[in-house]
C-alpha atoms as a PDB file:
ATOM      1  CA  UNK A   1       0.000   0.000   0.000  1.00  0.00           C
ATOM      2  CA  UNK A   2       1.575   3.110  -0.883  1.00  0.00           C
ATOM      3  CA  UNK A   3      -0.732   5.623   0.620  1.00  0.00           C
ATOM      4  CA  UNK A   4      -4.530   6.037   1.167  1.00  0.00           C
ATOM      5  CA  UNK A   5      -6.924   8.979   2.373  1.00  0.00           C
ATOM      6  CA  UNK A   6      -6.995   9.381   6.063  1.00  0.00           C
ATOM      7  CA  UNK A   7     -10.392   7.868   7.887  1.00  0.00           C
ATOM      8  CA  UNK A   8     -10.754  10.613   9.822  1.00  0.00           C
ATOM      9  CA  UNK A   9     -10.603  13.958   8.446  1.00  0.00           C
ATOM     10  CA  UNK A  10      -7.297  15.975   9.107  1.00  0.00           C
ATOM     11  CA  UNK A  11      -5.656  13.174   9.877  1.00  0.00           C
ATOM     12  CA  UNK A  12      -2.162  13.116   8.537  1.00  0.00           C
ATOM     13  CA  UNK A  13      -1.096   9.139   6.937  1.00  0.00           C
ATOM     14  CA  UNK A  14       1.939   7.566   7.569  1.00  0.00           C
ATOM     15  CA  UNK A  15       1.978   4.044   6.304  1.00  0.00           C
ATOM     16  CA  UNK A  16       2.460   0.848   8.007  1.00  0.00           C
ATOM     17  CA  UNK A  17       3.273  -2.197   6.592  1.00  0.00           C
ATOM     18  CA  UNK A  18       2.462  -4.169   9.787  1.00  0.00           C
ATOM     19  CA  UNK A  19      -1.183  -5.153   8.542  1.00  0.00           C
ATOM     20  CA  UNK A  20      -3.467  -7.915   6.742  1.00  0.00           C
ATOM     21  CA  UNK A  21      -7.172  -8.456   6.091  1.00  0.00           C
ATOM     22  CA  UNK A  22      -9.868  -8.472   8.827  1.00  0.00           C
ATOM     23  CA  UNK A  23     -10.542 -12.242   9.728  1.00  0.00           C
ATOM     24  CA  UNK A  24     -13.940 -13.823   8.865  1.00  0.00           C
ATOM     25  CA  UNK A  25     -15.632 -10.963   7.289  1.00  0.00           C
ATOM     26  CA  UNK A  26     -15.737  -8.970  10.336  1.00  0.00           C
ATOM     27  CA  UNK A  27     -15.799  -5.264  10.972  1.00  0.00           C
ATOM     28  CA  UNK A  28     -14.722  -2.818  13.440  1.00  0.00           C
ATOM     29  CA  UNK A  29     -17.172  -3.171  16.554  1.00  0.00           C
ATOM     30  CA  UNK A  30     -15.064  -1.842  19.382  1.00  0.00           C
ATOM     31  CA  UNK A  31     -11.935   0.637  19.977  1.00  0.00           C
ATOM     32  CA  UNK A  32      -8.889  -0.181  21.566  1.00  0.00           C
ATOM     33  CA  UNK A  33      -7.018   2.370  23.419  1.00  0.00           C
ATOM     34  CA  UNK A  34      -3.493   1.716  24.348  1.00  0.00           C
ATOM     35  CA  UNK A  35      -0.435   4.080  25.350  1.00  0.00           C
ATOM     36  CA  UNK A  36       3.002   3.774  23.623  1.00  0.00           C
ATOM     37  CA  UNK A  37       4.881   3.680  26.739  1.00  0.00           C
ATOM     38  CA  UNK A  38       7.972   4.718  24.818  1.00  0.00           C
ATOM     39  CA  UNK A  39      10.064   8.024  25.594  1.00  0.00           C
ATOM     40  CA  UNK A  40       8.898  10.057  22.796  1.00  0.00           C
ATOM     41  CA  UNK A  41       6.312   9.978  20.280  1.00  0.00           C
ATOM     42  CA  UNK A  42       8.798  10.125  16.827  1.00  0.00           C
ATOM     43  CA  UNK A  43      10.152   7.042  18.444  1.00  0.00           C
ATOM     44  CA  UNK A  44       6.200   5.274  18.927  1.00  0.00           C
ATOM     45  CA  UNK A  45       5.173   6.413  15.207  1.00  0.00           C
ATOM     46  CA  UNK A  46       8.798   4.912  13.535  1.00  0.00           C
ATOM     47  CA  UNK A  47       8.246   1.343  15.501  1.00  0.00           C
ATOM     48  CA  UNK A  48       4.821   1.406  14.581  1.00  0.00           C
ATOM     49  CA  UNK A  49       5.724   1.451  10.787  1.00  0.00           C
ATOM     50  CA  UNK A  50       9.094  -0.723  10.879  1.00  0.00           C
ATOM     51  CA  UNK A  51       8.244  -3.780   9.503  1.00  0.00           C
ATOM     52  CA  UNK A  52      10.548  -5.791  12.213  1.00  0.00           C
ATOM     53  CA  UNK A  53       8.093  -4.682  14.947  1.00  0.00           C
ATOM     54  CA  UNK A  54       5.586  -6.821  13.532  1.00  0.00           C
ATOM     55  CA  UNK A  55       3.410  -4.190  15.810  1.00  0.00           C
ATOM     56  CA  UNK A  56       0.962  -1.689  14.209  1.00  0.00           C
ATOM     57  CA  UNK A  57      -2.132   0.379  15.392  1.00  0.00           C
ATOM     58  CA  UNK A  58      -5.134   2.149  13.025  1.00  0.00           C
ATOM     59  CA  UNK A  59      -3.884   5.634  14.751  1.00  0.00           C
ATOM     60  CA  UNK A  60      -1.390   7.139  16.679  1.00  0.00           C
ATOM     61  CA  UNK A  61      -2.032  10.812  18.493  1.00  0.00           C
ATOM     62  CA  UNK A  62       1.015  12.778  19.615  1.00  0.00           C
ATOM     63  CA  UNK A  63       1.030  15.047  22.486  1.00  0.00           C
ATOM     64  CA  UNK A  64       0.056  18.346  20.948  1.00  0.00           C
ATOM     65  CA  UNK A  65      -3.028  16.529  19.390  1.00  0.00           C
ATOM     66  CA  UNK A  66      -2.227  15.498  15.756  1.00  0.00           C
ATOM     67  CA  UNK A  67      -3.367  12.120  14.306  1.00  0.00           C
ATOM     68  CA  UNK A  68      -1.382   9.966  12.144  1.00  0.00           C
ATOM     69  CA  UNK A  69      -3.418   7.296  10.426  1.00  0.00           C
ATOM     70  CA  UNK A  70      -0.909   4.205   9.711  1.00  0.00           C
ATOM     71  CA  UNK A  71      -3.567   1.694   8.935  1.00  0.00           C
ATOM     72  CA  UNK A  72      -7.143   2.033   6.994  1.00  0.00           C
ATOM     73  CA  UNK A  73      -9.524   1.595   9.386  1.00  0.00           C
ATOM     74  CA  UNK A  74     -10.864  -1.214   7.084  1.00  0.00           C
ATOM     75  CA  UNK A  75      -7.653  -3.534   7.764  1.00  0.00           C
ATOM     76  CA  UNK A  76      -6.395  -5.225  10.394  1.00  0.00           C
ATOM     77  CA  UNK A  77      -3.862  -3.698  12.207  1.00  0.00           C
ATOM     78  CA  UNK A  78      -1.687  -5.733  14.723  1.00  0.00           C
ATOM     79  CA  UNK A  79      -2.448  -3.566  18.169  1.00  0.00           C
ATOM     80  CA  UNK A  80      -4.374  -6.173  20.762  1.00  0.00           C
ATOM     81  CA  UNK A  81      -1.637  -8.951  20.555  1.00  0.00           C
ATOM     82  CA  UNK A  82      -3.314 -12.140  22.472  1.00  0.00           C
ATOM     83  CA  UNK A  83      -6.555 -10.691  23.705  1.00  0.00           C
ATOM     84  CA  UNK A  84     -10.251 -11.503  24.368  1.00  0.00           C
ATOM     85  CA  UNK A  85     -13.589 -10.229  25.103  1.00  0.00           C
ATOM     86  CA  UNK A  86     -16.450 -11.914  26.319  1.00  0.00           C
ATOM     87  CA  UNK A  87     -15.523 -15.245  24.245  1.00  0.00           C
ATOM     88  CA  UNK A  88     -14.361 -13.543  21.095  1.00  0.00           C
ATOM     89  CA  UNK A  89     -10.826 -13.442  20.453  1.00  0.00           C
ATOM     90  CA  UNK A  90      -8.837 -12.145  17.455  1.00  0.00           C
ATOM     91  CA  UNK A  91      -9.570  -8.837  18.637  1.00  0.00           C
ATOM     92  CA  UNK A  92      -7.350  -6.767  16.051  1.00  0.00           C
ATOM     93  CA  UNK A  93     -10.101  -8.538  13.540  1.00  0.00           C
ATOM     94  CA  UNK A  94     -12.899  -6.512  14.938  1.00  0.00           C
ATOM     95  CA  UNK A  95     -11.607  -3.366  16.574  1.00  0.00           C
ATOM     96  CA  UNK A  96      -9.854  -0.070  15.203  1.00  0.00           C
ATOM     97  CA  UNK A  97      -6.490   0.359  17.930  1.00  0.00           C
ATOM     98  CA  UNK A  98      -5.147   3.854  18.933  1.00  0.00           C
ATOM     99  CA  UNK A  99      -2.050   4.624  20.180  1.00  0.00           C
ATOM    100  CA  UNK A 100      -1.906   7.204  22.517  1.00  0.00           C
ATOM    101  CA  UNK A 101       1.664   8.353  22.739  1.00  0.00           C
ATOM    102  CA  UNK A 102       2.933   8.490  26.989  1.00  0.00           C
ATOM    103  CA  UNK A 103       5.918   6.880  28.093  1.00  0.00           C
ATOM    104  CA  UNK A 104       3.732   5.111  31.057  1.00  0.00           C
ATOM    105  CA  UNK A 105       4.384   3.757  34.210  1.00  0.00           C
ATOM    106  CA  UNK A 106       8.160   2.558  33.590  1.00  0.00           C
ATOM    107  CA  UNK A 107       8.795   6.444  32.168  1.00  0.00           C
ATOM    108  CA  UNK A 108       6.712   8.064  35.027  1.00  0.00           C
ATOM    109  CA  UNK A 109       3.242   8.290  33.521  1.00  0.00           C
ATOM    110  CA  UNK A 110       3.019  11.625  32.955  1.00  0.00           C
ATOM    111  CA  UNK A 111      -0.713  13.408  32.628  1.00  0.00           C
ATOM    112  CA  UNK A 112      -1.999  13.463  28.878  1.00  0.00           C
ATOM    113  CA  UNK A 113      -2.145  17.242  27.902  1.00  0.00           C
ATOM    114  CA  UNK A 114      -5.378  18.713  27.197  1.00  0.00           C
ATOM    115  CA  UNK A 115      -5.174  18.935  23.265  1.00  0.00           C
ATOM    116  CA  UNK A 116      -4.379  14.854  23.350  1.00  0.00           C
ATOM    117  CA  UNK A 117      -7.542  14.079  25.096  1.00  0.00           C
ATOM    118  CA  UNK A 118      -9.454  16.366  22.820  1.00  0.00           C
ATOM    119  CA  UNK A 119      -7.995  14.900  19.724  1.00  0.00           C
ATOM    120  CA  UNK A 120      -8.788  11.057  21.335  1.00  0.00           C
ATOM    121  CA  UNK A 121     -12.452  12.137  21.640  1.00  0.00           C
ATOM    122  CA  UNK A 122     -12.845  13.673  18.014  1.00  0.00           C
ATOM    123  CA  UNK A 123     -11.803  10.548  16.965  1.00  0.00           C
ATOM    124  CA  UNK A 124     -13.345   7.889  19.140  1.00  0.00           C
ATOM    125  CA  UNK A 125     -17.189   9.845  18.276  1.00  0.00           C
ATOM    126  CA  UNK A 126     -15.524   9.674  14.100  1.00  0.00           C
ATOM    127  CA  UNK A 127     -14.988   5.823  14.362  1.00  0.00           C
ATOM    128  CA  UNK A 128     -17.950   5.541  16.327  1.00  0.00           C
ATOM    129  CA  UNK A 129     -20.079   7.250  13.592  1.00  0.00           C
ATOM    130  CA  UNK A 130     -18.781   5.489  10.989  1.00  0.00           C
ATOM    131  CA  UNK A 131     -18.960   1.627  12.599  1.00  0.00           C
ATOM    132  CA  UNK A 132     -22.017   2.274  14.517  1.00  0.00           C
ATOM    133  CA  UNK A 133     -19.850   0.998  18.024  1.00  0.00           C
ATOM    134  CA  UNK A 134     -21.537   1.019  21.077  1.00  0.00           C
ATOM    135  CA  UNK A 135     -20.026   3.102  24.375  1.00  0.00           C
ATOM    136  CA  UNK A 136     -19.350   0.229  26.186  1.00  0.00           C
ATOM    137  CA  UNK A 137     -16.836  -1.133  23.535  1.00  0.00           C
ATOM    138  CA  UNK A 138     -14.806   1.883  23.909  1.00  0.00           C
ATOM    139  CA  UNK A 139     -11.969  -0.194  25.693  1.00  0.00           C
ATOM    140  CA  UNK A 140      -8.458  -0.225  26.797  1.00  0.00           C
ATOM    141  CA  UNK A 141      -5.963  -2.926  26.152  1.00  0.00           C
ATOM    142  CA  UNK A 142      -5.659  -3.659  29.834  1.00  0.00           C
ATOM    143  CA  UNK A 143      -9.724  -4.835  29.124  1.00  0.00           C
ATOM    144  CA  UNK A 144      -8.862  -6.935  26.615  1.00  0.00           C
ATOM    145  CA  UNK A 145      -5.201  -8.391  27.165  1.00  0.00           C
ATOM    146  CA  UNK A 146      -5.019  -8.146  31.088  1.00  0.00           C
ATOM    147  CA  UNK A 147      -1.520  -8.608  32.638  1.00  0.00           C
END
């Protein structure tokens, strides 16, 4: 793939090639929210697209707000690892996975600023417009990969 138009509008695209099809015919019905927990938010966005990660998510928001689509929200992107939820596993099949960039608890967690949040919201209600997911699968990795 060798670029598409962002998702979400104003979203700037930086492709991954960490990605495949979406298993069994299925479609985005929940979000996953993760943080990078990596020092700096360059650093998140180039392992996200190095193909010797193996690791990718749908988005990634920096700090100051701006979205970087790396995967079309109609592919699977490899964000949940080995995960669950409520039977159904192969969650990267059926969910759209954000990064948010923080360094997290081994970098000493540090708040997420204002303009971060706001940009997570305008783009949770987006994907939740255009899949038709319900609030309560709106969920962090720690919901669906515990430990």
């Amino acid at each position: 793939m060798s670029g598409f138009l962002p998702d979400q509008p104003g979203a700037e695209v930086r492709v991954s090639p960490n990605f495949g099809p979406r298993r069994e015919t299925l479609k985005p019905d929940m979000i996953v929210l993760h943080y990078t927990g990596m020092a700096t938010g360059p650093g998140a966005e180039a392992w996200l697209c190095d193909p010797a990660s193996d690791v990718s998510a749908h988005y990634l928001i920096h700090e100051d707000g701006r979205i970087v689509q790396m995967v079309r929200e109609s592919d699977r992107a490899w964000h949940a690892g080995k995960s669950s939820w409520f039977g159904r596993t192969d969650i990267n099949s059926c969910s759209v996975g954000i990064e948010i960039v923080n360094p997290g608890h081994s970098l000493g967690y540090p708040d997420f600023p204002r303009r971060q949040i706001d940009a997570v919201i305008g783009l949770c209600k987006g994907i939740v417009q255009r899949h038709s997911i319900a609030a309560q699968r709106v969920l962090a990795h720690s919901d669906v990969a515990p430990g």
